[in-house]
PDB file of N, CA and C in Angstrom:
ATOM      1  N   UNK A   1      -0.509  -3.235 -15.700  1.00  0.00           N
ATOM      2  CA  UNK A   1       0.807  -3.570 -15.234  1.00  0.00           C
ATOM      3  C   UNK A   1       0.960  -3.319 -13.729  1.00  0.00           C
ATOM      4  N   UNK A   2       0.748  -1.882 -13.059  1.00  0.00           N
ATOM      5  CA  UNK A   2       0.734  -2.135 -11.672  1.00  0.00           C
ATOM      6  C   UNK A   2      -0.409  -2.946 -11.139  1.00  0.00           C
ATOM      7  N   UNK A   3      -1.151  -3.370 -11.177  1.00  0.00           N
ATOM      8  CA  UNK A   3      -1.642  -4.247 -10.577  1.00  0.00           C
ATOM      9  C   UNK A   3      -0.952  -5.829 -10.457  1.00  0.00           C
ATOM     10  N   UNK A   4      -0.358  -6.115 -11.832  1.00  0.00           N
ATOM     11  CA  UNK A   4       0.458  -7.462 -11.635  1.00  0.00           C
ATOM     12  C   UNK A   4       2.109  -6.753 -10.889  1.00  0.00           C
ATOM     13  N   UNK A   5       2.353  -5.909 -10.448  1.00  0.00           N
ATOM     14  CA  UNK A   5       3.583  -5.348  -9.941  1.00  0.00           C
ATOM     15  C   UNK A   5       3.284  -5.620  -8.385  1.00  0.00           C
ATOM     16  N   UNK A   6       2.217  -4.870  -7.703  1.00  0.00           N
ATOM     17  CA  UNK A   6       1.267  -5.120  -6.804  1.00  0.00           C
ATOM     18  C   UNK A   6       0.882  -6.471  -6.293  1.00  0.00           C
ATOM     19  N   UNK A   7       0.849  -7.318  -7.338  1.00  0.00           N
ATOM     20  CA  UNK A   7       0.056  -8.758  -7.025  1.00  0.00           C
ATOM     21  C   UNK A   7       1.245  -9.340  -6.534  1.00  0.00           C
ATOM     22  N   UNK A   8       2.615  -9.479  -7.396  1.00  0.00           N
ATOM     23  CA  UNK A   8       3.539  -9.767  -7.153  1.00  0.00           C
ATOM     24  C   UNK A   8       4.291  -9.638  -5.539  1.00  0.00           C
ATOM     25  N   UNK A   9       4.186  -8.094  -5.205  1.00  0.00           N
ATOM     26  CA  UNK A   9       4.645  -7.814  -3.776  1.00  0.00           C
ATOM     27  C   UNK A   9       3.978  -8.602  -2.889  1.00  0.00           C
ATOM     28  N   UNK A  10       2.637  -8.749  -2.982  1.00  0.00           N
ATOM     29  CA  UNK A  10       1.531  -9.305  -2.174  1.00  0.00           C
ATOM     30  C   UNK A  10       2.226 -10.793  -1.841  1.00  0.00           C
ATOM     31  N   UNK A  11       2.485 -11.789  -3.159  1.00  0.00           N
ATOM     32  CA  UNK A  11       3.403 -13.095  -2.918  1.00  0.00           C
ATOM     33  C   UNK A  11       4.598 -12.587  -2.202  1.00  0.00           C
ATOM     34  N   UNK A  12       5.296 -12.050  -2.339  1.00  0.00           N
ATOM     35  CA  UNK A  12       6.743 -11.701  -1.494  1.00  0.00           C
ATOM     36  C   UNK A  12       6.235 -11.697  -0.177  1.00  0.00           C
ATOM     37  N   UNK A  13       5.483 -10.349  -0.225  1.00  0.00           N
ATOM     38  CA  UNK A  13       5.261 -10.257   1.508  1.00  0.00           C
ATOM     39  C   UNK A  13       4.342 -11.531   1.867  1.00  0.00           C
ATOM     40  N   UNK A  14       4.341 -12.191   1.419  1.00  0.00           N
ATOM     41  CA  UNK A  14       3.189 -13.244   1.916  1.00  0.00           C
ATOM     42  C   UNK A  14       3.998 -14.088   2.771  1.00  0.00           C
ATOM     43  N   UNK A  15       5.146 -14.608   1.881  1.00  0.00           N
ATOM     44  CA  UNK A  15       6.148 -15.912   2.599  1.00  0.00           C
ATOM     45  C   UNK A  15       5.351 -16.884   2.487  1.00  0.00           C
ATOM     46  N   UNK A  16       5.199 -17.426   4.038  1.00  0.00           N
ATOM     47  CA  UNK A  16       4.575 -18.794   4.067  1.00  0.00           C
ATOM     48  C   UNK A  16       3.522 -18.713   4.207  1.00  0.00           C
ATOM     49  N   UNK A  17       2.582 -17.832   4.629  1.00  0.00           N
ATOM     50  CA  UNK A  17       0.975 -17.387   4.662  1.00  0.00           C
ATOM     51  C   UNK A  17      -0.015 -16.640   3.389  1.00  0.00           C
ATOM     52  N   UNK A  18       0.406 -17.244   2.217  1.00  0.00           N
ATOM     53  CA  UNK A  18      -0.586 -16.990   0.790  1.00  0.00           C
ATOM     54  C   UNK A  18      -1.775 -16.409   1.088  1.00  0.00           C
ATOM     55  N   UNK A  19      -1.796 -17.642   1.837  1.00  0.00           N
ATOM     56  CA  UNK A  19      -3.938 -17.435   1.795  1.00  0.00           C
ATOM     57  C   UNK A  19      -4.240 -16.177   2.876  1.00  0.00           C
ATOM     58  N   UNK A  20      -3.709 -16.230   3.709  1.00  0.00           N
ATOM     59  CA  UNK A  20      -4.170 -15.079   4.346  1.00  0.00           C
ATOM     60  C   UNK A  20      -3.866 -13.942   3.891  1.00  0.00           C
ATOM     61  N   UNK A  21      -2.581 -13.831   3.065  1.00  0.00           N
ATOM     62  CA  UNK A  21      -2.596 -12.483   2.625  1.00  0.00           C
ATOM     63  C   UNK A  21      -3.583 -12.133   1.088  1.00  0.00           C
ATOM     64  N   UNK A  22      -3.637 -12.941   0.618  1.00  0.00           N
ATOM     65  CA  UNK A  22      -4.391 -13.276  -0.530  1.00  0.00           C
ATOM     66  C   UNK A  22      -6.247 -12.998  -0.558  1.00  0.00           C
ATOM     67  N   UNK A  23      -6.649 -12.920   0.883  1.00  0.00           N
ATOM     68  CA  UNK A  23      -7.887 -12.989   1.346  1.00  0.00           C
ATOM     69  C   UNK A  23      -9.268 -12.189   0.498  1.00  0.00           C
ATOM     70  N   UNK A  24      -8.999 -11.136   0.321  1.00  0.00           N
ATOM     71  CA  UNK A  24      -9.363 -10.424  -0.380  1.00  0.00           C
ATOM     72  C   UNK A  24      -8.813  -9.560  -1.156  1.00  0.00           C
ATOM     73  N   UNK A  25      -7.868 -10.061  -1.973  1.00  0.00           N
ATOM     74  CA  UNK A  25      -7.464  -9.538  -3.033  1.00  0.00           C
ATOM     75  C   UNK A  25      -8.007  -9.544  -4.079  1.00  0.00           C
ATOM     76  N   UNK A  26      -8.724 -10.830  -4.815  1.00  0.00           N
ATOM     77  CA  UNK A  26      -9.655 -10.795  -6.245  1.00  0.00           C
ATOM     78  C   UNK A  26     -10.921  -9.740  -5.781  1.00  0.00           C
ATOM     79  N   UNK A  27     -11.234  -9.230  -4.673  1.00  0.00           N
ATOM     80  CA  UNK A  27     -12.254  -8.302  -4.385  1.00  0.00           C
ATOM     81  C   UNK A  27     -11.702  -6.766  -4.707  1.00  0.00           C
ATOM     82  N   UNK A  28     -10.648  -6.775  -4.271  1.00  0.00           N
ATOM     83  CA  UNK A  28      -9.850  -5.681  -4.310  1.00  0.00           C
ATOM     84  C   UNK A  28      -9.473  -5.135  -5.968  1.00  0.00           C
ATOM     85  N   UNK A  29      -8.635  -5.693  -6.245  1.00  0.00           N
ATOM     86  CA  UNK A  29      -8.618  -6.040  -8.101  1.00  0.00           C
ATOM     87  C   UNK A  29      -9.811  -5.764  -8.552  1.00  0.00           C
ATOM     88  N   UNK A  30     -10.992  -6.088  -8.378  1.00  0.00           N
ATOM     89  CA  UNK A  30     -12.223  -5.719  -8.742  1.00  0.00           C
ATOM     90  C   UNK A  30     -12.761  -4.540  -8.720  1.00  0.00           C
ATOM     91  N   UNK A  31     -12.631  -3.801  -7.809  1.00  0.00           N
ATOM     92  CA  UNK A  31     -12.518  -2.712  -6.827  1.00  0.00           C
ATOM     93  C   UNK A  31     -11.852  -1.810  -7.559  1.00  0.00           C
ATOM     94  N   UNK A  32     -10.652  -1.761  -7.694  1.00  0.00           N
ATOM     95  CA  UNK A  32      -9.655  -1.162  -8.527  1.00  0.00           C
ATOM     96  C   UNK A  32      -9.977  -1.041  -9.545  1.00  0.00           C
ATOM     97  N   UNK A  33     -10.060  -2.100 -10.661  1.00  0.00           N
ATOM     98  CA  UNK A  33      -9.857  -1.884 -11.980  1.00  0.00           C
ATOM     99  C   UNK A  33      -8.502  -1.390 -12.284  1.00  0.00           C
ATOM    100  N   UNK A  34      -8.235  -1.208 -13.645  1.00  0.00           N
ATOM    101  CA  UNK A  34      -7.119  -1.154 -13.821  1.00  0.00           C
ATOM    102  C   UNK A  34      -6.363   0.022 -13.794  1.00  0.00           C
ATOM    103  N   UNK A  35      -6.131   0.833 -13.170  1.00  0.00           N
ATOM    104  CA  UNK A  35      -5.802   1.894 -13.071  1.00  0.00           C
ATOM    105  C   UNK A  35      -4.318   2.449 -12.863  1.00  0.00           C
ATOM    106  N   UNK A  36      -3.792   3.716 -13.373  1.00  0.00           N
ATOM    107  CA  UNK A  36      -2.476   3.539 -13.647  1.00  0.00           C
ATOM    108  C   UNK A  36      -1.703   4.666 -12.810  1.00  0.00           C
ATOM    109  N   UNK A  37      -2.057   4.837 -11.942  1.00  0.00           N
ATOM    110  CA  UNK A  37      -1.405   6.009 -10.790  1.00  0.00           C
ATOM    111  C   UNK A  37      -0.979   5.125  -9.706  1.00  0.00           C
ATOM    112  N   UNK A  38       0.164   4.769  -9.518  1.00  0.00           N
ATOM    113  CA  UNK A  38       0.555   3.728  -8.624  1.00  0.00           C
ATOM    114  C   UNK A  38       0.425   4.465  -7.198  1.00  0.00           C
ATOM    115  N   UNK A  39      -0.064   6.217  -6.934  1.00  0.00           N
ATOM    116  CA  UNK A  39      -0.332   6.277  -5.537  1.00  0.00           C
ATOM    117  C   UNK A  39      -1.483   6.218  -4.917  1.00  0.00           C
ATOM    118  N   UNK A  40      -2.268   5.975  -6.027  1.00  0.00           N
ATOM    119  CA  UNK A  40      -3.593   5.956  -6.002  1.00  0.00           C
ATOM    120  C   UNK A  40      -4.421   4.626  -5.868  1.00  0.00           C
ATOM    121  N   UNK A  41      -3.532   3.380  -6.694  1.00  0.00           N
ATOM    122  CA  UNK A  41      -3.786   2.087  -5.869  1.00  0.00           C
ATOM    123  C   UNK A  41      -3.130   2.149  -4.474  1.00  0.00           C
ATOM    124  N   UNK A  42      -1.508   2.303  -4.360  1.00  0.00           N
ATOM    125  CA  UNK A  42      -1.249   1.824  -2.813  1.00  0.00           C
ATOM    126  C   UNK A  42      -2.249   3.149  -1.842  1.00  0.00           C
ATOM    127  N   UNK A  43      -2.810   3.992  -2.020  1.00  0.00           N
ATOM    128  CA  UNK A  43      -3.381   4.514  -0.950  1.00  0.00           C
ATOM    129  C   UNK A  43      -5.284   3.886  -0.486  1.00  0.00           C
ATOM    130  N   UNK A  44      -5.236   3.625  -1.873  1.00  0.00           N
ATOM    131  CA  UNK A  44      -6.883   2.267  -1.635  1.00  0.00           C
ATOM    132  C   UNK A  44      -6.170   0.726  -0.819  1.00  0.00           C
ATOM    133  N   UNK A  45      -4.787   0.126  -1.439  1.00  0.00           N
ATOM    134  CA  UNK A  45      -4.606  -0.551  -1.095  1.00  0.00           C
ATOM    135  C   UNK A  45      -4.300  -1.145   0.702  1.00  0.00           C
ATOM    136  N   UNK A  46      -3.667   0.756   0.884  1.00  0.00           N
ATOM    137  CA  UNK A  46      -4.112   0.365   2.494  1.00  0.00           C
ATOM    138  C   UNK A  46      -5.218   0.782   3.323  1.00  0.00           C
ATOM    139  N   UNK A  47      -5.642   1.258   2.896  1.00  0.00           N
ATOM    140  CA  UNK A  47      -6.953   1.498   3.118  1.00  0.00           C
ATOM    141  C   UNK A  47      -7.947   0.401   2.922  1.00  0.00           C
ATOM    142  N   UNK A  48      -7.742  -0.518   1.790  1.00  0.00           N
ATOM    143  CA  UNK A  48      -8.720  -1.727   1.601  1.00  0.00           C
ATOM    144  C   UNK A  48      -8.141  -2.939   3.200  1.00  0.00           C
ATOM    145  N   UNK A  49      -6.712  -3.255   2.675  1.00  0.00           N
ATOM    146  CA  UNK A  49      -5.827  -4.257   3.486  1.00  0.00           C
ATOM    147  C   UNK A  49      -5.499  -4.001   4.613  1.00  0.00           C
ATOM    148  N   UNK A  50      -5.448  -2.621   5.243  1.00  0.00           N
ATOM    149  CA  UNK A  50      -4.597  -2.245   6.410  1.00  0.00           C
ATOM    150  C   UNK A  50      -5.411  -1.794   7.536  1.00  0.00           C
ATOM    151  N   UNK A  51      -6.489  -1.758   7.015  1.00  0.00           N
ATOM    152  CA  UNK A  51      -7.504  -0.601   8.012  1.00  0.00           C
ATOM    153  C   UNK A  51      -9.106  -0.767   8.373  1.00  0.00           C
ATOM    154  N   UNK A  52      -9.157  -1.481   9.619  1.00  0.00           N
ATOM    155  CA  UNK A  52     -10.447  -2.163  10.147  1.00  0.00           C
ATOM    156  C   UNK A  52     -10.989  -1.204  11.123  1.00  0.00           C
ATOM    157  N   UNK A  53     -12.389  -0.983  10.704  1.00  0.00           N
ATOM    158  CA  UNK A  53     -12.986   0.636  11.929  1.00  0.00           C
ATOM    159  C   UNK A  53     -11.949   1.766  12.478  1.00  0.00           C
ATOM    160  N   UNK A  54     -11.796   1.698  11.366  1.00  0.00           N
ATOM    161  CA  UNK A  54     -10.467   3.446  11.459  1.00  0.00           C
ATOM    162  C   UNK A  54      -9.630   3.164  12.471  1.00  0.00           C
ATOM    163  N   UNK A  55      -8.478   2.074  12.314  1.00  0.00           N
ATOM    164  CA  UNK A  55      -7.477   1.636  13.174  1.00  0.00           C
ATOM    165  C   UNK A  55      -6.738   0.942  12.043  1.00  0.00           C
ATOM    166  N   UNK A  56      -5.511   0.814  12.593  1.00  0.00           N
ATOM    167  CA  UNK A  56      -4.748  -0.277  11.864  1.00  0.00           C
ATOM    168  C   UNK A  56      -5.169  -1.665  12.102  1.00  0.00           C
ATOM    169  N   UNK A  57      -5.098  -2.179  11.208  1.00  0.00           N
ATOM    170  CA  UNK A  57      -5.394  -4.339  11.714  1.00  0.00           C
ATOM    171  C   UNK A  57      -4.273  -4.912  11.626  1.00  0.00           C
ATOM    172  N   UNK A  58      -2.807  -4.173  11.861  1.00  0.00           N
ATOM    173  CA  UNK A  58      -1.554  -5.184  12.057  1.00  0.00           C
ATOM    174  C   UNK A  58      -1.467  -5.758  11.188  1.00  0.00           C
ATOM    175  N   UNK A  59      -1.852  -5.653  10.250  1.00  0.00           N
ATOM    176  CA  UNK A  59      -1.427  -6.308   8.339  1.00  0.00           C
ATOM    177  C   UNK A  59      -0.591  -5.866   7.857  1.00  0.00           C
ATOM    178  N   UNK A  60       0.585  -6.624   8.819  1.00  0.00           N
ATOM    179  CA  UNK A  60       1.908  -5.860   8.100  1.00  0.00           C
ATOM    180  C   UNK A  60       2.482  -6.720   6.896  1.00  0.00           C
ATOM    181  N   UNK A  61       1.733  -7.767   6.336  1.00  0.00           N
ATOM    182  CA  UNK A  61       2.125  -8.279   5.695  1.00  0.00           C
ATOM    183  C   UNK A  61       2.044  -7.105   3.891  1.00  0.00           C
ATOM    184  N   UNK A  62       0.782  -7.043   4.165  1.00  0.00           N
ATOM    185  CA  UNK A  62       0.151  -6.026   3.379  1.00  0.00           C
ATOM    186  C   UNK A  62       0.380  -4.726   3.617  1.00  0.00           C
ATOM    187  N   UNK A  63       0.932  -4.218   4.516  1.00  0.00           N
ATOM    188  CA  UNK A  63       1.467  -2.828   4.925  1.00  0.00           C
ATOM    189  C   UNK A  63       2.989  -3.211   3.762  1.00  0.00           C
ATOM    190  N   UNK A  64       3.883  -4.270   3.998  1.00  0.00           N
ATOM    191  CA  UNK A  64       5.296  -4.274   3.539  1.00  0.00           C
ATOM    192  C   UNK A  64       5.104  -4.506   1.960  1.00  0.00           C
ATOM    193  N   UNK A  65       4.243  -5.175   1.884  1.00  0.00           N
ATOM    194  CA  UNK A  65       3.466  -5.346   0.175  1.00  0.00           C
ATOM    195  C   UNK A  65       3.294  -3.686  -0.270  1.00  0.00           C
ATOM    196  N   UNK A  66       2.460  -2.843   0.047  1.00  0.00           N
ATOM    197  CA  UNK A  66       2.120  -1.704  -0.542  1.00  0.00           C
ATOM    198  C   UNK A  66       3.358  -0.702  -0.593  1.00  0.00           C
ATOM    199  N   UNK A  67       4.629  -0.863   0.374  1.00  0.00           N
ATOM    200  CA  UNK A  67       5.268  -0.230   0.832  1.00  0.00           C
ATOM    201  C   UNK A  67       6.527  -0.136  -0.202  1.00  0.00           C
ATOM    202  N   UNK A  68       6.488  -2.020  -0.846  1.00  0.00           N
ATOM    203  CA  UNK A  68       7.674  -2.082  -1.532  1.00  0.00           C
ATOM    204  C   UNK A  68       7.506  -2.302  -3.123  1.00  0.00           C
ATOM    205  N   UNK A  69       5.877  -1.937  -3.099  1.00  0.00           N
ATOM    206  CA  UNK A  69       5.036  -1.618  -4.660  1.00  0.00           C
ATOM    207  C   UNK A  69       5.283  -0.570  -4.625  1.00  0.00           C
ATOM    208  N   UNK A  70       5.105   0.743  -3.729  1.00  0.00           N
ATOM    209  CA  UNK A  70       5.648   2.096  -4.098  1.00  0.00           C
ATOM    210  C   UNK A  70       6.883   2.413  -4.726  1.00  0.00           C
ATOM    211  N   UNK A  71       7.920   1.899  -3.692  1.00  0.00           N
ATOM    212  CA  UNK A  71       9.476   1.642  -3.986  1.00  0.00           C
ATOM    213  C   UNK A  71       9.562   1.008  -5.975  1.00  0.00           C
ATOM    214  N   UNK A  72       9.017   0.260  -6.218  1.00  0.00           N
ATOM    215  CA  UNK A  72       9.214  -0.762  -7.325  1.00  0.00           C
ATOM    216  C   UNK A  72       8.330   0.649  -8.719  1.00  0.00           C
ATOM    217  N   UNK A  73       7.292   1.012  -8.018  1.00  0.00           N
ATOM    218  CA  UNK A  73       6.305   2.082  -8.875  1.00  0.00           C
ATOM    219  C   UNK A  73       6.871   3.090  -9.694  1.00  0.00           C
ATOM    220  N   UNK A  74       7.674   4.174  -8.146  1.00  0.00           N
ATOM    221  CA  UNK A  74       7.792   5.091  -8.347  1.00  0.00           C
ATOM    222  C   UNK A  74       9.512   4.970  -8.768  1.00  0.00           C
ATOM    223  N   UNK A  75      10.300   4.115  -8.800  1.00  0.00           N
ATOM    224  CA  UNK A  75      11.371   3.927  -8.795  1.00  0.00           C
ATOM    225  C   UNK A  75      12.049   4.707  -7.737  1.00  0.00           C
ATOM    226  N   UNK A  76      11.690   4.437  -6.334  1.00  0.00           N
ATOM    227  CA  UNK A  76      11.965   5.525  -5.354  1.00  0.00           C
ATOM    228  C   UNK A  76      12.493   5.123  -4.197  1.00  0.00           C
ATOM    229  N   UNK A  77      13.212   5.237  -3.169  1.00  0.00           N
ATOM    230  CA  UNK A  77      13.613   4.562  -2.065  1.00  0.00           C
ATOM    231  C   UNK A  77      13.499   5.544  -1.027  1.00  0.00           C
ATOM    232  N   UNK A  78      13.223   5.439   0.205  1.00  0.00           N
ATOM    233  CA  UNK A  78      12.861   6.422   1.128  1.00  0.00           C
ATOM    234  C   UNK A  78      14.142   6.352   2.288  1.00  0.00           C
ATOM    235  N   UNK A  79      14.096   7.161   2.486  1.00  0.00           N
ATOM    236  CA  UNK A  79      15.677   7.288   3.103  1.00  0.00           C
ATOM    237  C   UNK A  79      15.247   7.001   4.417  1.00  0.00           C
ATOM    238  N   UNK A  80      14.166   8.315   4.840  1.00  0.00           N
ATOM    239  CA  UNK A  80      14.277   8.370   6.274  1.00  0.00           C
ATOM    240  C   UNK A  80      12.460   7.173   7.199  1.00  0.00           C
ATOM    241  N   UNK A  81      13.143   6.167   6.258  1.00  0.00           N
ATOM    242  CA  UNK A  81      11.826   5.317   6.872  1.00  0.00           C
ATOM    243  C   UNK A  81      11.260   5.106   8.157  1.00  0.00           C
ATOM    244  N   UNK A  82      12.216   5.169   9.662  1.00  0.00           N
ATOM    245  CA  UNK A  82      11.369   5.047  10.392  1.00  0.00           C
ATOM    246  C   UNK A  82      10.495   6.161  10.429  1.00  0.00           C
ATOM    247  N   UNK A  83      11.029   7.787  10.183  1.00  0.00           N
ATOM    248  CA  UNK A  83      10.173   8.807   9.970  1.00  0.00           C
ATOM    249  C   UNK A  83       8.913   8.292   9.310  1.00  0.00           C
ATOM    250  N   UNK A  84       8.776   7.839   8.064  1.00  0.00           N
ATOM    251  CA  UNK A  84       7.868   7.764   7.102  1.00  0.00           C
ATOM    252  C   UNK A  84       6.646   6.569   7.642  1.00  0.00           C
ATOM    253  N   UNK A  85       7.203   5.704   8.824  1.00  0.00           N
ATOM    254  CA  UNK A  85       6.209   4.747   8.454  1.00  0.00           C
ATOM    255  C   UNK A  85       5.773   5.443  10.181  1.00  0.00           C
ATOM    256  N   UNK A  86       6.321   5.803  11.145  1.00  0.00           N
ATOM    257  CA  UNK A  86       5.358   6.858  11.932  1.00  0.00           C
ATOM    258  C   UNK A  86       4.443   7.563  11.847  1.00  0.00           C
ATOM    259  N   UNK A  87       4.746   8.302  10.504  1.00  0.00           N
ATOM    260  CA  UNK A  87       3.661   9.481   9.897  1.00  0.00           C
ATOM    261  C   UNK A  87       2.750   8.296   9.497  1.00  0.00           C
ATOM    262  N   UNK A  88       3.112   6.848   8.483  1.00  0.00           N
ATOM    263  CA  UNK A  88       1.809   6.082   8.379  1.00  0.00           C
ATOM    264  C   UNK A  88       1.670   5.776   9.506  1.00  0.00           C
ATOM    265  N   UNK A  89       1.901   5.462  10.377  1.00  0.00           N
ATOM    266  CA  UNK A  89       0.776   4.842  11.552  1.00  0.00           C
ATOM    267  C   UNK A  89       0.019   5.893  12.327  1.00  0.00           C
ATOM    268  N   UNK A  90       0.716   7.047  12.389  1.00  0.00           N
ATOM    269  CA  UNK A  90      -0.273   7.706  12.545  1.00  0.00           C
ATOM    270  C   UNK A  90      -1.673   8.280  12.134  1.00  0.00           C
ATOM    271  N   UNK A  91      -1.486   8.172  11.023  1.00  0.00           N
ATOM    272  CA  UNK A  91      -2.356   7.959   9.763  1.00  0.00           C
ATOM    273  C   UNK A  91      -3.189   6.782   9.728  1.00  0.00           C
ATOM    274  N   UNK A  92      -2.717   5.985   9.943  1.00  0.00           N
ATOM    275  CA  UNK A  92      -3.584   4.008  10.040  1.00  0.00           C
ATOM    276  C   UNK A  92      -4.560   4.588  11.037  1.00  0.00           C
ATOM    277  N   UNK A  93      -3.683   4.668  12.009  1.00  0.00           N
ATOM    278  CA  UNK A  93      -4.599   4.781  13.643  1.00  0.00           C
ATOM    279  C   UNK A  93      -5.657   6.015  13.428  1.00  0.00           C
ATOM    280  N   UNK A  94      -5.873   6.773  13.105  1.00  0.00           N
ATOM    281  CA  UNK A  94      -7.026   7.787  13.252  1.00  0.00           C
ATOM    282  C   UNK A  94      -7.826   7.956  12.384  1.00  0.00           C
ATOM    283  N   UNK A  95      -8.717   6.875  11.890  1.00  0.00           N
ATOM    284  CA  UNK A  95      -9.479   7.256  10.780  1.00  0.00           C
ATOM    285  C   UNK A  95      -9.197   7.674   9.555  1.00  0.00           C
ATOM    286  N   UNK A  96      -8.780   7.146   9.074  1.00  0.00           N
ATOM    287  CA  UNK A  96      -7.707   7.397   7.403  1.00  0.00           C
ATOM    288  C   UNK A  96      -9.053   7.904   6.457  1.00  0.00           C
ATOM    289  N   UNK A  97      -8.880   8.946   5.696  1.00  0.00           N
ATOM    290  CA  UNK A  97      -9.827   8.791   4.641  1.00  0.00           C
ATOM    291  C   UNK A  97      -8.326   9.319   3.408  1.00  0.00           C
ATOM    292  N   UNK A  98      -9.325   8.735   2.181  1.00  0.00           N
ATOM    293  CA  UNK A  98      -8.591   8.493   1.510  1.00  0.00           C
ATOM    294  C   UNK A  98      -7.581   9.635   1.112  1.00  0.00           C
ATOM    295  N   UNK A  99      -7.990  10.717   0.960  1.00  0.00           N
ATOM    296  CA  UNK A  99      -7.049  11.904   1.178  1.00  0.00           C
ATOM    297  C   UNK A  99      -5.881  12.384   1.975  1.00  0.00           C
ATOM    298  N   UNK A 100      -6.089  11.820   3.030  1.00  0.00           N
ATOM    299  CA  UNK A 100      -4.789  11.529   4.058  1.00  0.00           C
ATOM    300  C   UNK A 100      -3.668  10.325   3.172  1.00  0.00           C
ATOM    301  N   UNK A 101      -4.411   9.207   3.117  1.00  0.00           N
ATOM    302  CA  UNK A 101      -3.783   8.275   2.632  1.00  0.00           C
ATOM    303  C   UNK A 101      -3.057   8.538   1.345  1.00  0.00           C
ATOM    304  N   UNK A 102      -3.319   9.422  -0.085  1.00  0.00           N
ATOM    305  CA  UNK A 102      -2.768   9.432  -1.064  1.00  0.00           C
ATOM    306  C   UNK A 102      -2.046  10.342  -0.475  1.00  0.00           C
ATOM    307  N   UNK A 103      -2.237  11.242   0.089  1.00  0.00           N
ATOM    308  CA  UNK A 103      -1.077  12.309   0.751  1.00  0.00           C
ATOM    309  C   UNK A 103       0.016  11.526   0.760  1.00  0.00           C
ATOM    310  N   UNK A 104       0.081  10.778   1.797  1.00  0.00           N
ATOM    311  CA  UNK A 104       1.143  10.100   2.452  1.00  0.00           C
ATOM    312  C   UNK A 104       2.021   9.509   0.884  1.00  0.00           C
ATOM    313  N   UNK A 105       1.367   8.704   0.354  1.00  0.00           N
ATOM    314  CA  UNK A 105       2.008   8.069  -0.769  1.00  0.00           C
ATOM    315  C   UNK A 105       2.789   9.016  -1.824  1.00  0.00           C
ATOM    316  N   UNK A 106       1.782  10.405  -1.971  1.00  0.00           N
ATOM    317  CA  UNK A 106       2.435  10.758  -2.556  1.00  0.00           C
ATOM    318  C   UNK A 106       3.881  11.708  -2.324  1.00  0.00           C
ATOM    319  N   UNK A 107       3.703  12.147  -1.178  1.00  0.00           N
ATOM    320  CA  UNK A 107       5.024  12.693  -0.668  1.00  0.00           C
ATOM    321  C   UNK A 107       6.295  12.437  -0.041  1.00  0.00           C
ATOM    322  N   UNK A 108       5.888  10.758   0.115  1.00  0.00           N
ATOM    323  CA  UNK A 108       6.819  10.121   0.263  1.00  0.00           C
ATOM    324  C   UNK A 108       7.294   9.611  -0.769  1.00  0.00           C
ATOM    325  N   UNK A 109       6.782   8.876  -1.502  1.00  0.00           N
ATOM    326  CA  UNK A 109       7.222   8.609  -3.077  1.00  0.00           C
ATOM    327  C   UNK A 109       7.104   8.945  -4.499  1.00  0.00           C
ATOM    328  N   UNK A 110       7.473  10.660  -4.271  1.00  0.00           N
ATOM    329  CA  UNK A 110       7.295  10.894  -5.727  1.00  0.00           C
ATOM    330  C   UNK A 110       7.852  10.366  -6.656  1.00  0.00           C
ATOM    331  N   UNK A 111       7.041  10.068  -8.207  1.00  0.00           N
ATOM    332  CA  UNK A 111       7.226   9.535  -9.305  1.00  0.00           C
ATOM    333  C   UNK A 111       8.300  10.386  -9.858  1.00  0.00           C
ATOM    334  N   UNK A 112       9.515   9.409 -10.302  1.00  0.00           N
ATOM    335  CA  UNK A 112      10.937   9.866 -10.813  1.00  0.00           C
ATOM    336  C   UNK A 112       9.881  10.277 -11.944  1.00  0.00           C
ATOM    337  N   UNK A 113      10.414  11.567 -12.756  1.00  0.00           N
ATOM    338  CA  UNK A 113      10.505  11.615 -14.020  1.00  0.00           C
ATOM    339  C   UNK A 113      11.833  11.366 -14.783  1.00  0.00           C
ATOM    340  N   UNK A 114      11.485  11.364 -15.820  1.00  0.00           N
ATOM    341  CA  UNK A 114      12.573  10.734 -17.176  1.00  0.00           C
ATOM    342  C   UNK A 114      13.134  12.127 -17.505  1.00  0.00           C
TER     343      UNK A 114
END
């Protein structure tokens, strides 16, 4: 299910550019498998989509995709976003390993419990 939740954002943020955002996604999906920790795909996901020789690649298409799969995931809304997406770029820009990256996801969007 998050992966078709995920796939979905990917069309939104796409608009009029599919294919480019689409580029390597059936690689990615592959990559993944199906897995059910939604901070644990979006922190591969920017890490797969967002991040060329430990820099950001301006894939904000795919930055706003992973951003509003969290939101949709965790049933969560982030209040203080320009804060939050600073801390990601700071994060994009210096060599992300994946531990930084689930950090981020997860403390910005913890999973509501029931």
């Amino acid at each position: 299910m998050l992966i078709r939740v995920f796939k979905e954002q990917i069309c939104i943020a796409a608009g009029d550019d599919p294919k480019r955002a689409f580029a390597s996604l059936r690689e990615f999906c592959a990559d993944y498998g199906m897995g059910d920790d939604p901070h644990e795909l979006a922190a591969r996901a920017l890490a797969h989509f967002c991040v060329d020789q430990g820099k950001f690649n301006r894939s904000i298409t795919h930055l706003k995709a992973c951003i509003a799969f969290l939101e949709i995931a965790t049933e969560n809304t982030h209040a203080e976003r320009t804060t939050m997406l600073r801390d990601l770029a700071r994060i994009l820009n210096n060599d992300p390993q994946h531990a930084d990256l689930l950090g981020w996801c997860v403390s910005n969007y913890p999973t509501r419990r029931q």
